[in-house]
Protein backbone atom coordinates (compact mmCIF):
# COMPACT_ATOMS: atom_id res chain seq x y z
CA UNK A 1 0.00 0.00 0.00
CA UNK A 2 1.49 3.24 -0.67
CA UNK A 3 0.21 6.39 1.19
CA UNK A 4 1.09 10.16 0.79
CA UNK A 5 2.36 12.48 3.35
CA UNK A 6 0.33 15.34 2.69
CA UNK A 7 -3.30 13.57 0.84
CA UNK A 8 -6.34 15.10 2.73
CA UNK A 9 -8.19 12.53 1.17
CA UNK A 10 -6.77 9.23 2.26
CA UNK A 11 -4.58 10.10 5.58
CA UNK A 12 -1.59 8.41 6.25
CA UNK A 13 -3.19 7.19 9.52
CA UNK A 14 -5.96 5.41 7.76
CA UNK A 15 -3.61 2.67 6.52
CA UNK A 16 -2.80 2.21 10.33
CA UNK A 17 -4.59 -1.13 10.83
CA UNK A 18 -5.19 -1.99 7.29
CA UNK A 19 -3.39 -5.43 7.29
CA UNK A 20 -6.73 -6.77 9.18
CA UNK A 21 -8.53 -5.74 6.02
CA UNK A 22 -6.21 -6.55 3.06
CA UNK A 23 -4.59 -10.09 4.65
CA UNK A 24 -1.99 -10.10 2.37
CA UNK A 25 -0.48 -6.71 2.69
CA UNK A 26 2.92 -6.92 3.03
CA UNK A 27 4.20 -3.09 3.82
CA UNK A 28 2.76 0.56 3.68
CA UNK A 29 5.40 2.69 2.11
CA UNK A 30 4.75 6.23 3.04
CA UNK A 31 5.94 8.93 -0.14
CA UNK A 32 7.13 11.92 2.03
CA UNK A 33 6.24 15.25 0.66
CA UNK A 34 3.26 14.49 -1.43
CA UNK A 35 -0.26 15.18 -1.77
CA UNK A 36 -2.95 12.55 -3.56
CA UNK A 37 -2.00 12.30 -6.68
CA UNK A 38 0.92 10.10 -6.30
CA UNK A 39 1.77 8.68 -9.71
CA UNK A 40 1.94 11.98 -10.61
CA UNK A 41 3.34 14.26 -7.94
CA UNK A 42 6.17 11.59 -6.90
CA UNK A 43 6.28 9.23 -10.16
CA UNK A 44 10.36 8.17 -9.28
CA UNK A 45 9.61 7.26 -5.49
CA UNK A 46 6.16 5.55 -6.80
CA UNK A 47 7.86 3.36 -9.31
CA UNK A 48 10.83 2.78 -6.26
CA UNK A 49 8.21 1.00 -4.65
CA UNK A 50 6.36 -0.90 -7.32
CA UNK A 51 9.36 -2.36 -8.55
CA UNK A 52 10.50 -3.40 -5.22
CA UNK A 53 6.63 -5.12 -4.67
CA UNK A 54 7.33 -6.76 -7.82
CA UNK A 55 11.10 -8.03 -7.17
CA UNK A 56 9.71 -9.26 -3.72
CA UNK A 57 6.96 -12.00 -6.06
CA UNK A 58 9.55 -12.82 -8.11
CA UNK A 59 8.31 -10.92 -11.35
């Protein structure tokens, strides 16, 4: 799950917790500096993590 330090719409602190939701979460990563958009605001960090995600199953 990746969250945004500054999105008003979906709070850092809502992902607290979110593992008992999504069972296979495996980490929040937390793009410092950002607002919602992301993909867009923070494309190098995003893609840090995605590929990372996708290292970690292998692909």
């Amino acid at each position: 799950m990746i969250t945004a330090e500054w999105d008003p719409v979906l709070r850092p602190e809502m992902a607290r917790g979110m593992e008992a939701w999504v069972p296979n979460l495996r980490r929040t990563v937390l793009i410092r500096e950002c607002g919602h958009w992301t993909q867009q605001e923070k494309p190098e960090e995003v893609n840090t993590a995605l590929i990372a995600f996708l290292k970690e199953l292998g692909l």
